[in-house]
Protein backbone atom coordinates (compact mmCIF):
# COMPACT_ATOMS: atom_id res chain seq x y z
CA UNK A 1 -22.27 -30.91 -14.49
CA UNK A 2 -21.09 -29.95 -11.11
CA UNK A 3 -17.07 -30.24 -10.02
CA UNK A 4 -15.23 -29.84 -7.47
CA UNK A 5 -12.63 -27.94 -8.72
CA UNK A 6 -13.11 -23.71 -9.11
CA UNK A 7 -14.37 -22.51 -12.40
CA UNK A 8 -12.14 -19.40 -13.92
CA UNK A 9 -12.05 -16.65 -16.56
CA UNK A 10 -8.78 -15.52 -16.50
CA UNK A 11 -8.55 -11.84 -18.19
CA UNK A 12 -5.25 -10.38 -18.66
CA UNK A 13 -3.17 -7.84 -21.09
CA UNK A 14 -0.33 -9.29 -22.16
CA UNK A 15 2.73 -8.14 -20.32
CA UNK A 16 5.14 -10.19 -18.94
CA UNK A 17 3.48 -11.08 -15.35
CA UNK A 18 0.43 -10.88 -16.94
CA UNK A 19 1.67 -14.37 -18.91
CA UNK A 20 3.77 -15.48 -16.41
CA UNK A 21 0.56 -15.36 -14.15
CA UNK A 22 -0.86 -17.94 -17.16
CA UNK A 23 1.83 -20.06 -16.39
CA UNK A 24 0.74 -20.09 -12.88
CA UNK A 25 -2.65 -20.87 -13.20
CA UNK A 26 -1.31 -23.70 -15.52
CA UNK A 27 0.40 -25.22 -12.41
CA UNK A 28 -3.28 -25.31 -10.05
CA UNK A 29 -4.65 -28.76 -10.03
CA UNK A 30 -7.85 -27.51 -8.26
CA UNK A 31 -8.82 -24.50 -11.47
CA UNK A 32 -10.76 -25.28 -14.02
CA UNK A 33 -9.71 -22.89 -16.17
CA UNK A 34 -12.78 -21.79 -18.89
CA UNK A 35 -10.67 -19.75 -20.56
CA UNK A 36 -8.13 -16.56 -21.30
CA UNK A 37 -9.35 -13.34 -22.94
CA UNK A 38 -6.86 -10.50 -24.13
CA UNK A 39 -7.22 -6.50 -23.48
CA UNK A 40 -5.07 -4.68 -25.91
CA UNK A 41 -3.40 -2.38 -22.83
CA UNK A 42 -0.21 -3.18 -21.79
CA UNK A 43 0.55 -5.01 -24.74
CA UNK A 44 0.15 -5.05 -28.90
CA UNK A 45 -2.91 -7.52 -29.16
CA UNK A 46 -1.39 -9.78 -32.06
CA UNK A 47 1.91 -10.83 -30.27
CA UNK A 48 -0.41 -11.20 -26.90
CA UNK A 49 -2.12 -13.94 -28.41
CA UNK A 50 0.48 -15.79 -30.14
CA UNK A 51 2.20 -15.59 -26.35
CA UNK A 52 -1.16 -16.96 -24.75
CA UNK A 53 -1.62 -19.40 -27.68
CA UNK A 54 2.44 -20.70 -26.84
CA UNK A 55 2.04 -20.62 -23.06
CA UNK A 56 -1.35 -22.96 -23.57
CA UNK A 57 0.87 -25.25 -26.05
CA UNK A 58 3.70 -25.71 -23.69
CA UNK A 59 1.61 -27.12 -21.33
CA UNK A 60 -0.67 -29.30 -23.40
CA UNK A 61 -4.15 -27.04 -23.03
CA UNK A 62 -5.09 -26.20 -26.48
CA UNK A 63 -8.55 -26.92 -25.12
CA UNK A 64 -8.43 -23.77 -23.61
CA UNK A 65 -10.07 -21.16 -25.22
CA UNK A 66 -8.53 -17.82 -26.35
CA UNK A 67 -10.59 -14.69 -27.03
CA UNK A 68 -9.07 -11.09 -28.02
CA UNK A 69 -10.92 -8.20 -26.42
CA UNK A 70 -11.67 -4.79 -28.97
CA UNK A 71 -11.99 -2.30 -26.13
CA UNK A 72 -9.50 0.74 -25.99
CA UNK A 73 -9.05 2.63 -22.84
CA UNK A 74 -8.63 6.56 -22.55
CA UNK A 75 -4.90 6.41 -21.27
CA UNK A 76 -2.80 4.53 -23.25
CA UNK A 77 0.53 2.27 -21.64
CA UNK A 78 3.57 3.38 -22.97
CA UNK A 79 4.46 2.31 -26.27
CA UNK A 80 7.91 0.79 -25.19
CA UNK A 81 5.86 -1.45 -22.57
CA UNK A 82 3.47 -2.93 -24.65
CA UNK A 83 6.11 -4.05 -26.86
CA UNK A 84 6.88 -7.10 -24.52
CA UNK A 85 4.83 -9.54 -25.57
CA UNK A 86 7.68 -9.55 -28.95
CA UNK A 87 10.18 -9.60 -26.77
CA UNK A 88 9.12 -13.02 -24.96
CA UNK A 89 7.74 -14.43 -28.30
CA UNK A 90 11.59 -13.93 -29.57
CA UNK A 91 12.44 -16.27 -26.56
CA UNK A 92 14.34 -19.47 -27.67
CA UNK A 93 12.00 -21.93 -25.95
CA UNK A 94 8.93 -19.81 -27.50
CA UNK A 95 10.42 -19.36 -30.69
CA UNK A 96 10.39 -23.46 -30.62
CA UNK A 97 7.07 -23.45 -29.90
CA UNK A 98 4.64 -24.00 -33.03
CA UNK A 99 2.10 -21.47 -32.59
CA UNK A 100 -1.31 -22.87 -32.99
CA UNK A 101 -4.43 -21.17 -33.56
CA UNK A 102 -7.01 -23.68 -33.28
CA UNK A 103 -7.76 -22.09 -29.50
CA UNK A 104 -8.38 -19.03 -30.86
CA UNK A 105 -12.45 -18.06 -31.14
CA UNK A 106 -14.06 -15.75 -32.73
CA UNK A 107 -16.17 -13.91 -30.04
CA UNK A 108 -14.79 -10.80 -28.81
CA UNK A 109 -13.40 -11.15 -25.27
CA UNK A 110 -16.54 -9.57 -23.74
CA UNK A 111 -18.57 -11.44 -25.54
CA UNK A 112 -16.96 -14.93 -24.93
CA UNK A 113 -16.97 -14.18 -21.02
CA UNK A 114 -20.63 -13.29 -21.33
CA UNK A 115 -20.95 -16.64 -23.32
CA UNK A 116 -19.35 -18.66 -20.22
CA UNK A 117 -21.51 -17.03 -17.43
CA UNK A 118 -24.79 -18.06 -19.26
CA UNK A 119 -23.57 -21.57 -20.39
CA UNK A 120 -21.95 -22.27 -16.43
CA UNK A 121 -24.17 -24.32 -13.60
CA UNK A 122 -21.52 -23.44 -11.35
CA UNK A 123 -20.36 -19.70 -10.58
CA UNK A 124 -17.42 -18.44 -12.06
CA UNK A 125 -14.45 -16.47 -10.97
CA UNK A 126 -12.51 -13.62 -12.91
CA UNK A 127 -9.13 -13.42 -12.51
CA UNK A 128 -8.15 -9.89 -14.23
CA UNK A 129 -4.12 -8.67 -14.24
CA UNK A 130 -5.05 -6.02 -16.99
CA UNK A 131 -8.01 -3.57 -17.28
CA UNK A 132 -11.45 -4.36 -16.18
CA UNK A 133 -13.01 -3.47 -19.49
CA UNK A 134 -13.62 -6.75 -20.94
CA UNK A 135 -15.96 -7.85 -17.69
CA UNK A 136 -17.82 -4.47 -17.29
CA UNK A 137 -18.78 -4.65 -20.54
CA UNK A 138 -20.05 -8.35 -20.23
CA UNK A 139 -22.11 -7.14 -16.84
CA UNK A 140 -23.23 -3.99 -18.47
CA UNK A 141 -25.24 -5.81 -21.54
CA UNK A 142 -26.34 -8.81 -19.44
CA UNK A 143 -26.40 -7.15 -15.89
CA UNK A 144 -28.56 -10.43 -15.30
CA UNK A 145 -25.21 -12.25 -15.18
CA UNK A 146 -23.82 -10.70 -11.77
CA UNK A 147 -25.23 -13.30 -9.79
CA UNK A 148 -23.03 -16.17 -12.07
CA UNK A 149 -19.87 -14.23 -10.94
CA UNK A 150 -18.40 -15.65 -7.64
CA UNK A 151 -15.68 -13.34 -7.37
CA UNK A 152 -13.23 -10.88 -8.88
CA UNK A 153 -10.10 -11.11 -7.92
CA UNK A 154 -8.39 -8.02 -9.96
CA UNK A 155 -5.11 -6.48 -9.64
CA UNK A 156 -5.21 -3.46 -9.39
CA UNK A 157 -5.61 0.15 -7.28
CA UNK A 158 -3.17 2.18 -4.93
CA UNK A 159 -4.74 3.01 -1.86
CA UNK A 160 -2.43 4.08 0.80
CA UNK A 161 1.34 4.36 -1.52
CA UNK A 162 2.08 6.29 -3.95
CA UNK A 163 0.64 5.33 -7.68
CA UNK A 164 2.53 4.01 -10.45
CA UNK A 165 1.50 6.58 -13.00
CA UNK A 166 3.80 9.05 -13.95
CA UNK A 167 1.87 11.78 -16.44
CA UNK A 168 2.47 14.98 -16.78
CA UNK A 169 -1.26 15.75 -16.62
CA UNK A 170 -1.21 13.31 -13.19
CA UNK A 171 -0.83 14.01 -9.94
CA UNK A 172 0.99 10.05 -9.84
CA UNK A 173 -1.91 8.53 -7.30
CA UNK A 174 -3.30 5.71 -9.56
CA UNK A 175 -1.80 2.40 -10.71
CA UNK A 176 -1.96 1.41 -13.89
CA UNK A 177 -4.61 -0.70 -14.82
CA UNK A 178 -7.27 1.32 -12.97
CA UNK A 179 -6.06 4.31 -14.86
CA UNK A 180 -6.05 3.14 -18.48
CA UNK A 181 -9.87 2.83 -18.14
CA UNK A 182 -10.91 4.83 -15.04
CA UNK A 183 -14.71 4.79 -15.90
CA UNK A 184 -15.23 1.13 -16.81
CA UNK A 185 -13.18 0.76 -13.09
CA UNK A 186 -15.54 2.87 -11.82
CA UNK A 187 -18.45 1.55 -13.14
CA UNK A 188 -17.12 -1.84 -11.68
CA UNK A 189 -17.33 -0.88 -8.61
CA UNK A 190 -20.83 -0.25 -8.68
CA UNK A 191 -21.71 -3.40 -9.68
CA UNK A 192 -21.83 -5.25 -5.89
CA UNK A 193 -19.56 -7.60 -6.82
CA UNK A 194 -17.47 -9.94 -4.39
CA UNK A 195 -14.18 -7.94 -5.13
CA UNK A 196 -10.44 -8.89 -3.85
CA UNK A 197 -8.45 -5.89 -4.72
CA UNK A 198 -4.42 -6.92 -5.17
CA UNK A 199 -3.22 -3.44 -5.21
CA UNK A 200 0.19 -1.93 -5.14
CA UNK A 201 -0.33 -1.76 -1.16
CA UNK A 202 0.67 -5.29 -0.77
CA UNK A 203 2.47 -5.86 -4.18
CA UNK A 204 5.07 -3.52 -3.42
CA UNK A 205 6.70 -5.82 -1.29
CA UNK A 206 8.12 -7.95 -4.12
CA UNK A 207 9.85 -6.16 -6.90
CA UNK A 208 11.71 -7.94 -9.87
CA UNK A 209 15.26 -7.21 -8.43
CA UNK A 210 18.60 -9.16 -8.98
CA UNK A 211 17.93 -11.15 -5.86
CA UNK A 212 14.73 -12.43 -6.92
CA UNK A 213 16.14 -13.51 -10.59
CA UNK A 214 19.02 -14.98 -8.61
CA UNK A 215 16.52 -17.01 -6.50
CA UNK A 216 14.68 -18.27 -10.50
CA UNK A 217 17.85 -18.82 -11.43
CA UNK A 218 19.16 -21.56 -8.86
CA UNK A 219 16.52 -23.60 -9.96
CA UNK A 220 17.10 -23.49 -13.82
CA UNK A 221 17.07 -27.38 -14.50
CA UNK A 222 13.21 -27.31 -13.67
CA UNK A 223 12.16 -26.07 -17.08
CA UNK A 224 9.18 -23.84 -15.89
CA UNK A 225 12.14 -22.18 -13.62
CA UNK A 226 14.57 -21.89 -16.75
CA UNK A 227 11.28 -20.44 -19.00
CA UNK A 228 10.38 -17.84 -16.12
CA UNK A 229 14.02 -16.82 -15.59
CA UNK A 230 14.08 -15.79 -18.97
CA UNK A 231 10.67 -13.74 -18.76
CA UNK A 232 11.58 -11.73 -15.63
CA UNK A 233 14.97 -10.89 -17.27
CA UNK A 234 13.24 -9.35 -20.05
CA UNK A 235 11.56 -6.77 -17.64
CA UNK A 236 14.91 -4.88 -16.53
CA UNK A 237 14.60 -3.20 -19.88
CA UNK A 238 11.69 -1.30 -17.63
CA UNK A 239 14.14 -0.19 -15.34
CA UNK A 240 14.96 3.16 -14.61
CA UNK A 241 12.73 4.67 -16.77
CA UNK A 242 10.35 6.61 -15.08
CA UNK A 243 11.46 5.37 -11.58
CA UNK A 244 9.67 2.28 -12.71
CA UNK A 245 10.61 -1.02 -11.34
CA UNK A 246 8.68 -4.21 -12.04
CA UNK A 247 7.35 -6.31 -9.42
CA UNK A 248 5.14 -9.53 -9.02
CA UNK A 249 1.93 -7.46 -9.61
CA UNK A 250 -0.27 -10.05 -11.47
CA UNK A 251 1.68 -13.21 -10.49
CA UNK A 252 0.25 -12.38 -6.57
CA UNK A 253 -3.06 -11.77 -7.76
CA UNK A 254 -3.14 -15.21 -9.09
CA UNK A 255 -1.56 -16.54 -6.21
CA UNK A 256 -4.71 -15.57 -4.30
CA UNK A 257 -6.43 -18.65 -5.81
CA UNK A 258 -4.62 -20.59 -3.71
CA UNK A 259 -2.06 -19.48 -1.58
CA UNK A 260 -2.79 -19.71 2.33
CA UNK A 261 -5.01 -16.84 3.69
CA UNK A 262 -1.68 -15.77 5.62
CA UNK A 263 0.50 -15.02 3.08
CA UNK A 264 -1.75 -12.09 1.69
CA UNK A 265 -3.32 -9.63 4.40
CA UNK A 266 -6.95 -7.69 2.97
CA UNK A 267 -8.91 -5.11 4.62
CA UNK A 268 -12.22 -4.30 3.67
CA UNK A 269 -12.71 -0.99 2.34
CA UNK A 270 -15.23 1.51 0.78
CA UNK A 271 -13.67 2.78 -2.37
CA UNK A 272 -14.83 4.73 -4.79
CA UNK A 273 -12.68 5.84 -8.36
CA UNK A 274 -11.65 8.88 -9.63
CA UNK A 275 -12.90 9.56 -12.84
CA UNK A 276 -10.91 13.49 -12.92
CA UNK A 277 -7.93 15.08 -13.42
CA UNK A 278 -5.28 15.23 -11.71
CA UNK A 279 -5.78 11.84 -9.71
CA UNK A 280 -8.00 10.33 -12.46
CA UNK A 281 -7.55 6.35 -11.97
CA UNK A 282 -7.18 6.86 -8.23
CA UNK A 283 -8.91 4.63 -5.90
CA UNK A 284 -9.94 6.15 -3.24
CA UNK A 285 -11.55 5.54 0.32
CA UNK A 286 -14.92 6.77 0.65
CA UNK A 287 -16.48 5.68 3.89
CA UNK A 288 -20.32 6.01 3.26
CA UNK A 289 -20.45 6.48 -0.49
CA UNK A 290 -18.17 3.56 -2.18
CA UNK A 291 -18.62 -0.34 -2.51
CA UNK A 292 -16.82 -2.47 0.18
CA UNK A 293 -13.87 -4.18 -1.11
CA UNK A 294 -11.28 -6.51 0.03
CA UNK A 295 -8.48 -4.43 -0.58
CA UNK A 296 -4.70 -6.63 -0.54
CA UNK A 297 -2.94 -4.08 2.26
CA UNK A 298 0.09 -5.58 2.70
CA UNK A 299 1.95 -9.26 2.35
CA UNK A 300 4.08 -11.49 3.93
CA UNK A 301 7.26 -11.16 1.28
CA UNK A 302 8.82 -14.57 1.81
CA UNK A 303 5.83 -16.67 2.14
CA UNK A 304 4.83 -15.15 -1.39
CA UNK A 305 8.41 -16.16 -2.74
CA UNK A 306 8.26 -19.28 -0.85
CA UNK A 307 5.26 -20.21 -2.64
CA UNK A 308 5.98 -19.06 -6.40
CA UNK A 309 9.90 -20.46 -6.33
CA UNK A 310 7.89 -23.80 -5.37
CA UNK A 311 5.48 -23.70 -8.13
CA UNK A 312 7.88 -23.29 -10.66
CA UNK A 313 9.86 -26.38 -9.22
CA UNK A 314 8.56 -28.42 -12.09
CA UNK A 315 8.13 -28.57 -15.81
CA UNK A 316 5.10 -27.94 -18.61
């Protein structure tokens, strides 16, 4: 049957935005959310899931299935990083939380999104805030299914700043998520897919700084405000190390589902990914030879802010 509201895949891999960005899709009244799947990147895949499975009870969506991806990319996050998901779980208001499994399925993440694409009369959008492994292998074995995707809407990619990878074996061009699986991102992009592109260009503008918390914190009585504060605190155990700061990567990403068109400027751009050392992970313009993207540029800072401190005004 035919709604109104937007049908989504969210795909994400378990870090702190990554579920914070779950909480925000919670909040849209207009998403019909089909469902979460879980890459084992930026995150250990068991205390992922019991964070997805806690998020989804908090706010009353058990019916909302959960599906763990078994895809391993070529670069793996930092050990200390993906260790975050325990921190949250340890959380008093998730360590409250009954975790319940009933969610949970038993198709792998790839194949539950190919599952949704052939069961859906309506297209269907993919949110990703981690890797795009879990989609490219769904398109690869039923490339049939392209035309049931409506858009992408992926953060990830640093076009014009400086990456966020800091290797020895790197020259420090890529971001992240691109560069944990480089070929299944560059196999993505081959795929003429309607792709928004929220890369560090535009995310930048908002990191995780005392500020910011200060801004969460003013509005602790509205339990979603309290819950966040206490996620985004956990993240300044990621600061200095490597001059790393966190920012609102994947919770601006999400925000594209419905934040005004202003808020977020996107150029479209051929790009192309480097599948090499020393900029393996890179996206890169390649006028003539790459797919056109809509690549996230730059953003307005305090509409952004404006907009997530208001979503968060509430409770579960």
């Amino acid at each position: 049957m035919l709604t109104n509201k937007r049908k989504v895949i969210f795909d994400h891999d378990g870090g702190i935005d990554d579920l914070l960005s779950l909480v925000l899709l919670l909040t849209m009244e207009d998403i019909d959310l089909l469902g979460v799947t879980i890459t084992p990147a930026d995150c250990f895949l068991e205390d992922a899931t019991e964070s997805t499975l806690k998020i989804l009870s908090l706010f009353q969506r058990k019916d909302i299935k959960v599906a763990k991806g078994n895809l391993y990319g070529v670069n793996p996050f930092h050990y200390d990083w993906r260790a975050q998901p325990k921190m949250v779980n340890a959380l008093p208001t998730m360590l409250a939380t009954e975790l319940d499994t009933s969610a949970l399925t038993s198709l792998s993440a790839s194949d539950f999104i190919i599952q949704q694409l052939q069961e859906s009369e309506d297209k269907i959008s993919i949110l990703m805030t981690g890797p795009c492994s879990n989609l490219v292998k769904a398109l690869e074995t039923h490339p049939e299914l392209k035309d049931k995707v409506d858009e992408v809407i992926w953060m990830g990619g640093a076009v014009d700043v400086k990456g966020n990878v800091a290797m020895h074996n790197h020259d420090g061009s890529a971001e992240w998520n691109v560069y944990w699986d480089p070929y299944a991102a560059n196999n993505l992009f081959k795929m003429g897919l309607t792709i928004k592109l929220v890369a560090l260009d535009a995310t930048n503008c908002l990191p995780i700084d005392m500020p910011f918390l200060k801004a969460i914190a003013a509005q602790r009585d509205f339990p979603l405000s309290e819950l966040a504060g206490q996620f985004w605190a956990a993240t300044i155990t990621s600061i200095p190390s490597y001059e790393y700061t966190y920012h609102l990567w994947d919770v601006m990403a999400t925000s594209c589902l419905e934040i005004d068109a202003s808020a977020i400027q996107f150029e479209k751009m051929e790009l192309d990914v480097s599948i090499q050392e020393p900029n393996q992970g890179h996206t890169i313009k390649s006028p003539g030879n790459g797919q056109w993207i809509d690549v996230a540029v730059s953003a307005d800072r305090e509409k952004v802010l404006d907009y997530v401190l208001k979503k968060f005004r509430r409770g579960f």
